[in-house]
PDB file of N, CA and C in Angstrom:
ATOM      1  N   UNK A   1     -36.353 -27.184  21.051  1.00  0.00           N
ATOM      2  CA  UNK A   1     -34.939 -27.449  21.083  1.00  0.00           C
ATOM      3  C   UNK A   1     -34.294 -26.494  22.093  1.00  0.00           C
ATOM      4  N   UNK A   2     -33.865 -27.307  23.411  1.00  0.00           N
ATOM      5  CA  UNK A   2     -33.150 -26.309  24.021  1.00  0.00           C
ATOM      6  C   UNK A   2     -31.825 -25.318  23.504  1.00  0.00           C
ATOM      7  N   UNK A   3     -31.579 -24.218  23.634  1.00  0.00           N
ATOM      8  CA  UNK A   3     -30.499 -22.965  23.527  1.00  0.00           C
ATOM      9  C   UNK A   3     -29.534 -23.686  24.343  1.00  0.00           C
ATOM     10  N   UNK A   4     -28.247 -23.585  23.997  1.00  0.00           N
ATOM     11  CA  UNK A   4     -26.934 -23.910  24.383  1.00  0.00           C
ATOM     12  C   UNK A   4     -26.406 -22.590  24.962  1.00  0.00           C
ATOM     13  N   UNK A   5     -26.019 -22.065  26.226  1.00  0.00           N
ATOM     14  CA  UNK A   5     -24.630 -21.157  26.092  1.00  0.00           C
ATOM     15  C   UNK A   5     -23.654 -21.460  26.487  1.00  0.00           C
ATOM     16  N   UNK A   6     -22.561 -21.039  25.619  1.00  0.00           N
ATOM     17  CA  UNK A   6     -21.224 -21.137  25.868  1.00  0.00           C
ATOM     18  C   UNK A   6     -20.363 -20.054  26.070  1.00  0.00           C
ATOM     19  N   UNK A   7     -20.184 -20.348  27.751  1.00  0.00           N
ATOM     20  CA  UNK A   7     -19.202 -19.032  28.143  1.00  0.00           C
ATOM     21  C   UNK A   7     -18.143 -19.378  27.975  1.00  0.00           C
ATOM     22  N   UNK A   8     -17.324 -17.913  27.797  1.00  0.00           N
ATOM     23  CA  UNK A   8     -15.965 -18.174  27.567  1.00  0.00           C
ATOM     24  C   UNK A   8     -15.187 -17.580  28.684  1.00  0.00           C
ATOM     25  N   UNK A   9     -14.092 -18.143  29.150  1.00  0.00           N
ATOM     26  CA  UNK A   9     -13.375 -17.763  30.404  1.00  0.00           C
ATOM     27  C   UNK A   9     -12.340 -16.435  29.482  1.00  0.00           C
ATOM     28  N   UNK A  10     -11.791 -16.157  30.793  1.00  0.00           N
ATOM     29  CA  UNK A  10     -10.333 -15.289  30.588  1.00  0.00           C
ATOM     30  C   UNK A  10      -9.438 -15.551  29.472  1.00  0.00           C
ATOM     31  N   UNK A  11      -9.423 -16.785  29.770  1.00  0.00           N
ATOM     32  CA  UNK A  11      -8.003 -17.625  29.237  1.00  0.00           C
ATOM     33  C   UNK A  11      -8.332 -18.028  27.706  1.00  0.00           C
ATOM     34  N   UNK A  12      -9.627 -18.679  27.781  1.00  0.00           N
ATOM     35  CA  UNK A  12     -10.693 -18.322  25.962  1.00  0.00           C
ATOM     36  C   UNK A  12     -10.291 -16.760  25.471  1.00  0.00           C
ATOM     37  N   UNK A  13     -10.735 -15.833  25.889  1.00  0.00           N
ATOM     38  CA  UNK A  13     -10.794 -14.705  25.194  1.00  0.00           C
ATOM     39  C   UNK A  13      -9.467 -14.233  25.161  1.00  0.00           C
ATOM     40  N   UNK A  14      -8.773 -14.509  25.498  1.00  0.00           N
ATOM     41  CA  UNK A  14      -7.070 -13.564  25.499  1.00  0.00           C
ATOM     42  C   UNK A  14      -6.919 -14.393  24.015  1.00  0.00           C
ATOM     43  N   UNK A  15      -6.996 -15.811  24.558  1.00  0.00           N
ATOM     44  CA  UNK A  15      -6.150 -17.019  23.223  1.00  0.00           C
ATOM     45  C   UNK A  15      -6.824 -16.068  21.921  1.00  0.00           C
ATOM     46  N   UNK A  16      -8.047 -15.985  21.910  1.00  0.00           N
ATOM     47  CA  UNK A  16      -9.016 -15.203  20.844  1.00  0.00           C
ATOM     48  C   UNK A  16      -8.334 -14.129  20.391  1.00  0.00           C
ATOM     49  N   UNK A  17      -7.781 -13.280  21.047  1.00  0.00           N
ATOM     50  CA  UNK A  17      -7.632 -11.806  21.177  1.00  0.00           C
ATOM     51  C   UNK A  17      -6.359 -12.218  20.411  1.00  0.00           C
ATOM     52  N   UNK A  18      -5.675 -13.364  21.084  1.00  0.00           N
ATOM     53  CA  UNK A  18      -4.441 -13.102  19.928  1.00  0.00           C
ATOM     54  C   UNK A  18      -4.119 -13.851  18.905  1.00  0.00           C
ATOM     55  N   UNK A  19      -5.233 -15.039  18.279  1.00  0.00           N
ATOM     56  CA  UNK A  19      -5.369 -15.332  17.353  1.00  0.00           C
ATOM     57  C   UNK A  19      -6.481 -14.045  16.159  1.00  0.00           C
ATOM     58  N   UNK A  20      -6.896 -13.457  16.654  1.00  0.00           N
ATOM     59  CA  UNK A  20      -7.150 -12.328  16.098  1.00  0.00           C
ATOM     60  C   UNK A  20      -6.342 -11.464  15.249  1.00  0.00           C
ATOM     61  N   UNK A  21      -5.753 -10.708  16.645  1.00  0.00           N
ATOM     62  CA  UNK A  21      -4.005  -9.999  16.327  1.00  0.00           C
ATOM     63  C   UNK A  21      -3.508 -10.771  15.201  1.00  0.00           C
ATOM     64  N   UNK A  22      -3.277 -11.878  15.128  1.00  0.00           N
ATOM     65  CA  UNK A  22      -2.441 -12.320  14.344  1.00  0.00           C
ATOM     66  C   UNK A  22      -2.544 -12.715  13.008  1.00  0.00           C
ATOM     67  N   UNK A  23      -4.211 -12.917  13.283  1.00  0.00           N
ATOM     68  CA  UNK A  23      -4.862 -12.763  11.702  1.00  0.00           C
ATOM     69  C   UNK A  23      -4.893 -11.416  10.977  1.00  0.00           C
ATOM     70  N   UNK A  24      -4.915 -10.323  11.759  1.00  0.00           N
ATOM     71  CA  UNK A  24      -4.929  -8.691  11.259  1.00  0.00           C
ATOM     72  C   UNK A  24      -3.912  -8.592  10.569  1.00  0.00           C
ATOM     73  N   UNK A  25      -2.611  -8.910  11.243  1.00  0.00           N
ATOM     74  CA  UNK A  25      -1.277  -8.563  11.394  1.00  0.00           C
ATOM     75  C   UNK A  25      -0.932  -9.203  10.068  1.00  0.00           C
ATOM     76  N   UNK A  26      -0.940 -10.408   9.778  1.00  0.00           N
ATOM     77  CA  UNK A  26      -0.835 -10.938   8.348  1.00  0.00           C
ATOM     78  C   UNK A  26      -1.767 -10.681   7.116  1.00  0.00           C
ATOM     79  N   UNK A  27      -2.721 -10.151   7.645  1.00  0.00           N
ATOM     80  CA  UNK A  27      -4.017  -9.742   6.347  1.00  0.00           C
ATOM     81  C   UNK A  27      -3.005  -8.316   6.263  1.00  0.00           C
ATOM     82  N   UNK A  28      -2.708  -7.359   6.715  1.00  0.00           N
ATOM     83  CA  UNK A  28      -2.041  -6.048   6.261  1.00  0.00           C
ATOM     84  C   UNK A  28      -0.966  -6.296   6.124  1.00  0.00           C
ATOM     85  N   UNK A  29       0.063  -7.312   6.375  1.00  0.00           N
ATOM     86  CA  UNK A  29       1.252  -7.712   5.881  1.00  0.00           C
ATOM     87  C   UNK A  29       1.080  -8.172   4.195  1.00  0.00           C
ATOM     88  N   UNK A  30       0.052  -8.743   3.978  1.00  0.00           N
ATOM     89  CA  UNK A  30      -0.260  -9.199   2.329  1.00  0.00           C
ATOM     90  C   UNK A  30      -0.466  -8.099   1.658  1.00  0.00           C
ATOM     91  N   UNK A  31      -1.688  -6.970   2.035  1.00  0.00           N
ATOM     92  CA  UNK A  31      -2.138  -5.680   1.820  1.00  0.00           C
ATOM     93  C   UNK A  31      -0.765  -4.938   1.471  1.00  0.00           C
ATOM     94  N   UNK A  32       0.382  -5.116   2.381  1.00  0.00           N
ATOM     95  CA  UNK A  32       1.814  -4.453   1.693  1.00  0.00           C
ATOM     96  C   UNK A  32       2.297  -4.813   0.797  1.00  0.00           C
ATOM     97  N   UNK A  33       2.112  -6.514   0.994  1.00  0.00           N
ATOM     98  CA  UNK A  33       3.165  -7.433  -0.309  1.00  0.00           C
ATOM     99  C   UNK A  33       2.220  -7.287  -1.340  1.00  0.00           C
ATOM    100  N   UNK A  34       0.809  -7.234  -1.361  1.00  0.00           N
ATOM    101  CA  UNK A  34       0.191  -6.557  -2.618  1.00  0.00           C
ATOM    102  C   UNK A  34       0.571  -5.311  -3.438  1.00  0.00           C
ATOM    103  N   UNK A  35       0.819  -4.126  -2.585  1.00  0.00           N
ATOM    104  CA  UNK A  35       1.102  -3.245  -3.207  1.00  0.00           C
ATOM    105  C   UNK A  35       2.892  -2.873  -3.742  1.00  0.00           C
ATOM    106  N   UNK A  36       3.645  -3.946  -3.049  1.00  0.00           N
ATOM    107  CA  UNK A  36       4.726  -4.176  -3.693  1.00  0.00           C
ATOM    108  C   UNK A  36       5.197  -4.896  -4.748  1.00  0.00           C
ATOM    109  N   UNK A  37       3.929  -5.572  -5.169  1.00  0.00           N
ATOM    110  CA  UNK A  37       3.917  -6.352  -6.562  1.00  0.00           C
ATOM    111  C   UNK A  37       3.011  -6.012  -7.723  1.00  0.00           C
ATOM    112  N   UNK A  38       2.337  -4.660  -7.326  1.00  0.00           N
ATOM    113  CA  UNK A  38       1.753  -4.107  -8.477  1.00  0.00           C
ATOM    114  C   UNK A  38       2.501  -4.071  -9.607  1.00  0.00           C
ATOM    115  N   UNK A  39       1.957  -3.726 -10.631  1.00  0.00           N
ATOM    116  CA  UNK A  39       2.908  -3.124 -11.921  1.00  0.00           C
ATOM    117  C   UNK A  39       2.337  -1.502 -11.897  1.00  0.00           C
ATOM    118  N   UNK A  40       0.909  -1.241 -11.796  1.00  0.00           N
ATOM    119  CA  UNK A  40       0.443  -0.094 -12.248  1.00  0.00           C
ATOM    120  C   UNK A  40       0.327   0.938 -10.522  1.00  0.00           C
ATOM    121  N   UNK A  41       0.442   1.876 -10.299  1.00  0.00           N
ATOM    122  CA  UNK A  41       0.924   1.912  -8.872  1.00  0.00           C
ATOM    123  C   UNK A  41      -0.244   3.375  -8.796  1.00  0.00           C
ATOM    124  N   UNK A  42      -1.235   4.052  -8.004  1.00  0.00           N
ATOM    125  CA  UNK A  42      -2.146   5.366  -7.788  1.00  0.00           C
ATOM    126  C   UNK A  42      -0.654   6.350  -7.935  1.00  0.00           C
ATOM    127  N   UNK A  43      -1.310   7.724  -7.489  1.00  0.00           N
ATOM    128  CA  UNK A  43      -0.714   9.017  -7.306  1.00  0.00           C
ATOM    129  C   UNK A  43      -0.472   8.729  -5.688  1.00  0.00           C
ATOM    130  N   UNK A  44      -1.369   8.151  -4.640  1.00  0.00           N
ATOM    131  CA  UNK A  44      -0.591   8.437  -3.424  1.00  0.00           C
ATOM    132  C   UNK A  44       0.187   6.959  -3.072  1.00  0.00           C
ATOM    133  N   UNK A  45       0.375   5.689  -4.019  1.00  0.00           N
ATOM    134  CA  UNK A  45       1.532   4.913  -3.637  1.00  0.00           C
ATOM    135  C   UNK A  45       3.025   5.415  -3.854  1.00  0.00           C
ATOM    136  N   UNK A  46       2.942   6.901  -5.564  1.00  0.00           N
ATOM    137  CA  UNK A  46       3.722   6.897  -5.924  1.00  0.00           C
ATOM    138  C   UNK A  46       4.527   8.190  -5.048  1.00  0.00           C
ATOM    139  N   UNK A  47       3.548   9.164  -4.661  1.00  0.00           N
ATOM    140  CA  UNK A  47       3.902  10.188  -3.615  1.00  0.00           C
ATOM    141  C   UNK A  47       4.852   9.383  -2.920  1.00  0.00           C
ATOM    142  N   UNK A  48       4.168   8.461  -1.919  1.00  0.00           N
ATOM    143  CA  UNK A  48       4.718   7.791  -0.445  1.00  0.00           C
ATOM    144  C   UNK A  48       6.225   7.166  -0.634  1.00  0.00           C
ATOM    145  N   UNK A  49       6.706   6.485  -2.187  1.00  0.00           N
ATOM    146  CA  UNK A  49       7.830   5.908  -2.395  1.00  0.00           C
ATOM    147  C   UNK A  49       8.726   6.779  -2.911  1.00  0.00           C
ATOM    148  N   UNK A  50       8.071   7.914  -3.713  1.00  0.00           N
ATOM    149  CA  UNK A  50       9.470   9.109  -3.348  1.00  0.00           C
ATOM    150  C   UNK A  50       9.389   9.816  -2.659  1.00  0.00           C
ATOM    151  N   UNK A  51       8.638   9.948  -2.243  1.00  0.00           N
ATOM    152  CA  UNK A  51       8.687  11.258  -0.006  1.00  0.00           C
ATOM    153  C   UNK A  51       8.204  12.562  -1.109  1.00  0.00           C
ATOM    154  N   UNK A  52       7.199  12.615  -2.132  1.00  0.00           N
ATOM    155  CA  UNK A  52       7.291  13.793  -2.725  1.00  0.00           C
ATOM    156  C   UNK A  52       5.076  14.386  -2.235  1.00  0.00           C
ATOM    157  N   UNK A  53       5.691  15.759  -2.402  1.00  0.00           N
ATOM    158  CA  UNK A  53       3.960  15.897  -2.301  1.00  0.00           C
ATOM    159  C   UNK A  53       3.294  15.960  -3.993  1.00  0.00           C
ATOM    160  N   UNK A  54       1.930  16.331  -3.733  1.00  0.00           N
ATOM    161  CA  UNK A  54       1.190  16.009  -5.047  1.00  0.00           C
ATOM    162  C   UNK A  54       1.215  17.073  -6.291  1.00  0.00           C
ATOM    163  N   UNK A  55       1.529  18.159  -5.160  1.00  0.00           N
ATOM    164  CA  UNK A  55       2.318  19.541  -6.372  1.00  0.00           C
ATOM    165  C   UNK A  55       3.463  19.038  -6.690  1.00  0.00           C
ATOM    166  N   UNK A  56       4.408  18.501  -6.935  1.00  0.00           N
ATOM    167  CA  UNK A  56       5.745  18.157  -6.715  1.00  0.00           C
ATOM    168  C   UNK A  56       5.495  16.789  -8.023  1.00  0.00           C
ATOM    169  N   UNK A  57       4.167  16.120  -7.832  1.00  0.00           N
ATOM    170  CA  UNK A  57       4.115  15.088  -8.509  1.00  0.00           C
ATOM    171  C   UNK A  57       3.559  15.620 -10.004  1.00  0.00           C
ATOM    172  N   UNK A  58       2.784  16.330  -9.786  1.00  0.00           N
ATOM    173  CA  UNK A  58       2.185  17.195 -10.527  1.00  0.00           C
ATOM    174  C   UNK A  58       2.701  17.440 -11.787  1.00  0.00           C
ATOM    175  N   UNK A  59       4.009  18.348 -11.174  1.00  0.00           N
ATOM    176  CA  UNK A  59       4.839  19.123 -11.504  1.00  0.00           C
ATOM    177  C   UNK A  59       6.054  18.305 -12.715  1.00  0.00           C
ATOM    178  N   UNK A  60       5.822  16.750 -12.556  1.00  0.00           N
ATOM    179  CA  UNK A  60       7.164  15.782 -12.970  1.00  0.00           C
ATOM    180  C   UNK A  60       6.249  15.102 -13.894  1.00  0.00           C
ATOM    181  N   UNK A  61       4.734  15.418 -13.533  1.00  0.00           N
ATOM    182  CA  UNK A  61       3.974  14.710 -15.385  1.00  0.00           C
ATOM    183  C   UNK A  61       3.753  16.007 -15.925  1.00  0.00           C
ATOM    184  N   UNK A  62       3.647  17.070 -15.748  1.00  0.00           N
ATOM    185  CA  UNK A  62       3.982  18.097 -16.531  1.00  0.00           C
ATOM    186  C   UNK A  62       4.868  18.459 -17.555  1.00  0.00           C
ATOM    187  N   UNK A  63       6.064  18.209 -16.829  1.00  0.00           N
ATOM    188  CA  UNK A  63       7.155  18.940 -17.723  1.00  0.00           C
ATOM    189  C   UNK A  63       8.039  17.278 -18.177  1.00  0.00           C
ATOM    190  N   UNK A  64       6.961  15.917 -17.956  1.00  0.00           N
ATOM    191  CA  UNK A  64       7.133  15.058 -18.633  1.00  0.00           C
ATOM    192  C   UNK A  64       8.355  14.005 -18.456  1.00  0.00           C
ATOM    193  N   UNK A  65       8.776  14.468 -17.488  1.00  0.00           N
ATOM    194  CA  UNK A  65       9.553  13.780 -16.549  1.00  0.00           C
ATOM    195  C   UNK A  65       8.767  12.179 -15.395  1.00  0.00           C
ATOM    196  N   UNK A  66       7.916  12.283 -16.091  1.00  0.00           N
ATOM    197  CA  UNK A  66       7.355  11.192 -15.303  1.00  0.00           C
ATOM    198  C   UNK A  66       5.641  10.547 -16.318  1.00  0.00           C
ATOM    199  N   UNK A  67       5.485   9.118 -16.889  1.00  0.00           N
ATOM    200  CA  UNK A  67       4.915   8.891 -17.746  1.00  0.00           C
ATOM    201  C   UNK A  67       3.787   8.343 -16.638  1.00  0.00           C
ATOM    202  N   UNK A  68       2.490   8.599 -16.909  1.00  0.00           N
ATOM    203  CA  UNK A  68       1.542   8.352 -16.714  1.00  0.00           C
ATOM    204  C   UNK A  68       0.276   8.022 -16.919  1.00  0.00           C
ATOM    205  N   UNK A  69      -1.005   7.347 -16.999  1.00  0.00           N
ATOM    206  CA  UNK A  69      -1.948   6.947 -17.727  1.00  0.00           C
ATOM    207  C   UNK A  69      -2.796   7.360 -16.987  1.00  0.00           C
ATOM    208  N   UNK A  70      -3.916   8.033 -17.584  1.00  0.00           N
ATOM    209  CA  UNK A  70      -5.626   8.517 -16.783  1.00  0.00           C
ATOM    210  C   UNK A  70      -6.313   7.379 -16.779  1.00  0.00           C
ATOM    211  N   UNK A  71      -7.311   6.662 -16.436  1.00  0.00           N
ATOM    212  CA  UNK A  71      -8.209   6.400 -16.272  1.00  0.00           C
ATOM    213  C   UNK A  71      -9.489   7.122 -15.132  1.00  0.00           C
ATOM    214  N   UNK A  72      -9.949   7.403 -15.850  1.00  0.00           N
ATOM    215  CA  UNK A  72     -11.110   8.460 -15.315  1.00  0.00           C
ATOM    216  C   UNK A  72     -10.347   9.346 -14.574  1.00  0.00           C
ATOM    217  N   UNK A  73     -10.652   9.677 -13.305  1.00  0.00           N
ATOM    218  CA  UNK A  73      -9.808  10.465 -12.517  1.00  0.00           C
ATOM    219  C   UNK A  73      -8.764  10.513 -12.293  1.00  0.00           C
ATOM    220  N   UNK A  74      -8.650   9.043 -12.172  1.00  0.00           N
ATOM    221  CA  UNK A  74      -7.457   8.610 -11.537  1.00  0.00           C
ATOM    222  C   UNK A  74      -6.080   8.830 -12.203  1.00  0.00           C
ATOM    223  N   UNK A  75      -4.799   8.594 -11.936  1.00  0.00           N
ATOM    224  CA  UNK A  75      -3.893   8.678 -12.737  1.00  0.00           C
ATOM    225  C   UNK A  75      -2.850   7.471 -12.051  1.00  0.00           C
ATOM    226  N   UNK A  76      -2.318   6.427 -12.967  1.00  0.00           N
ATOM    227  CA  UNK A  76      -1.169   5.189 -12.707  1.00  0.00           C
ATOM    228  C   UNK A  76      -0.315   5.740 -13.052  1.00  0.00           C
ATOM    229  N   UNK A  77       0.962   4.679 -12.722  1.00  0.00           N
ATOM    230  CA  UNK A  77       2.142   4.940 -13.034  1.00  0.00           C
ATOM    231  C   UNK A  77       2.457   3.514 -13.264  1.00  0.00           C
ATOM    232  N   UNK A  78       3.644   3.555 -14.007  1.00  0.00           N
ATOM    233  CA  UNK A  78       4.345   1.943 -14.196  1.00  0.00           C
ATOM    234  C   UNK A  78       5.326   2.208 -13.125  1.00  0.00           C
ATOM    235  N   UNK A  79       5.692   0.934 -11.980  1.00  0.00           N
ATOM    236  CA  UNK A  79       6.445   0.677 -11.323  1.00  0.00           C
ATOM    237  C   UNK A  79       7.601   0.908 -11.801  1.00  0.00           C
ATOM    238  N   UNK A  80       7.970   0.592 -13.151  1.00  0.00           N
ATOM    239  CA  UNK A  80       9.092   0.565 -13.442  1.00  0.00           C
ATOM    240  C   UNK A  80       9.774   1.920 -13.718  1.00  0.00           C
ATOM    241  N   UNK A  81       8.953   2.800 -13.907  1.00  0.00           N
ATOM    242  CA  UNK A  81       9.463   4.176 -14.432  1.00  0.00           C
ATOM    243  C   UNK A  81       9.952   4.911 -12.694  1.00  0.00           C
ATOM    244  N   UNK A  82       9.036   4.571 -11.835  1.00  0.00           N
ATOM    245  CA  UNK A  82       9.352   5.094 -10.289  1.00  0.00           C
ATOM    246  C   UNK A  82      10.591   4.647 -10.080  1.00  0.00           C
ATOM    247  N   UNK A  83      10.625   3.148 -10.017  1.00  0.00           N
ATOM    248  CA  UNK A  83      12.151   2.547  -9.593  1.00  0.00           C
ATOM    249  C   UNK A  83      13.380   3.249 -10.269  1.00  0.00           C
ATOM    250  N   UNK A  84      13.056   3.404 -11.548  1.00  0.00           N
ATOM    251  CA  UNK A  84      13.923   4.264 -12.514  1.00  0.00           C
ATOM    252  C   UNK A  84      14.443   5.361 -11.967  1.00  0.00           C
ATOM    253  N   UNK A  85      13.603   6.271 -11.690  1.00  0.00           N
ATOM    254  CA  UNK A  85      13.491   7.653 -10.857  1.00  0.00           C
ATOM    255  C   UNK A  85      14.115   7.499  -9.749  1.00  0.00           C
ATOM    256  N   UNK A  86      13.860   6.720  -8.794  1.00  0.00           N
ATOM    257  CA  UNK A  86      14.748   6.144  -7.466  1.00  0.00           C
ATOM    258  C   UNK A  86      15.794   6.314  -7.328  1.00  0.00           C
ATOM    259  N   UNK A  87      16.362   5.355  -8.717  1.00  0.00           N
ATOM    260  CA  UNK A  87      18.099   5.089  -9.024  1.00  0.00           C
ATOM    261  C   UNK A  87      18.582   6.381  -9.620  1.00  0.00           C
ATOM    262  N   UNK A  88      18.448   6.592 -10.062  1.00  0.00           N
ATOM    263  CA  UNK A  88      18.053   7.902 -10.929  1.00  0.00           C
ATOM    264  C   UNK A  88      18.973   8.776  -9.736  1.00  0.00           C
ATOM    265  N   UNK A  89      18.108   8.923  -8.834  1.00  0.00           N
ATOM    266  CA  UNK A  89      17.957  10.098  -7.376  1.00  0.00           C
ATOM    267  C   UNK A  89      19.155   9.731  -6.601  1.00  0.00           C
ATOM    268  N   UNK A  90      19.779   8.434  -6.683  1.00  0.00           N
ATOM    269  CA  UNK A  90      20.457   7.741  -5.746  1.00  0.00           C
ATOM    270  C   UNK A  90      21.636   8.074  -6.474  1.00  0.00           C
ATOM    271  N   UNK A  91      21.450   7.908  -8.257  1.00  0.00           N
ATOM    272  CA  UNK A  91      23.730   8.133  -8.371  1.00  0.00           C
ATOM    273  C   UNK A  91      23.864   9.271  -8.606  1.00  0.00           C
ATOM    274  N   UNK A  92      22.468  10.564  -8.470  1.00  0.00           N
ATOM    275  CA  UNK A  92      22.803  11.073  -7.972  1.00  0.00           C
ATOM    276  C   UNK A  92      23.388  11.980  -6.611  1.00  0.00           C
ATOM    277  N   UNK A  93      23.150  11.240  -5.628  1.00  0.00           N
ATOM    278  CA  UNK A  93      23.324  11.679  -4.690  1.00  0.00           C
ATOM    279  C   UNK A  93      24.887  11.846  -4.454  1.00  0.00           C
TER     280      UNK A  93
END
């Protein structure tokens, strides 16, 4: 059975290049709208949505100001308690 090749010109590989792009671009656009529809959220989604570091986060399940669940290492949060915190931050401002 003869081998086929199929070259591809300039004008093939650009079209490629940006049907590519554009598949990336919407696979990490979902990757966001995923993590904006969690309910249960890590320690560094919850860092990144209040601008806080991890001593700082630490510091707010400590003294119980902030409810949280272990699983193994890890530690969640309910979305809803962050958003809380948000508004929270905002009347006071």
């Amino acid at each position: 059975m003869p081998v086929t090749i199929d070259l591809m010109t300039r004008e093939d590989f650009q079209q490629f290049k940006q049907e590519l792009l554009t598949e990336l671009k919407s696979m990490q656009l979902g990757n966001a709208q995923t993590v904006q529809h969690k309910q249960w959220l890590k320690s560094a989604d919850v860092r990144k949505m209040l601008g806080i570091s991890p001593g700082t986060l630490q510091n707010l399940r400590i003294n119980g100001q902030l409810r949280f669940s272990r699983v193994g290492t890890s530690m969640y949060y309910k979305r809803e308690d962050i958003e809380k915190m948000l508004l929270q931050g905002l009347s006071k401002a």
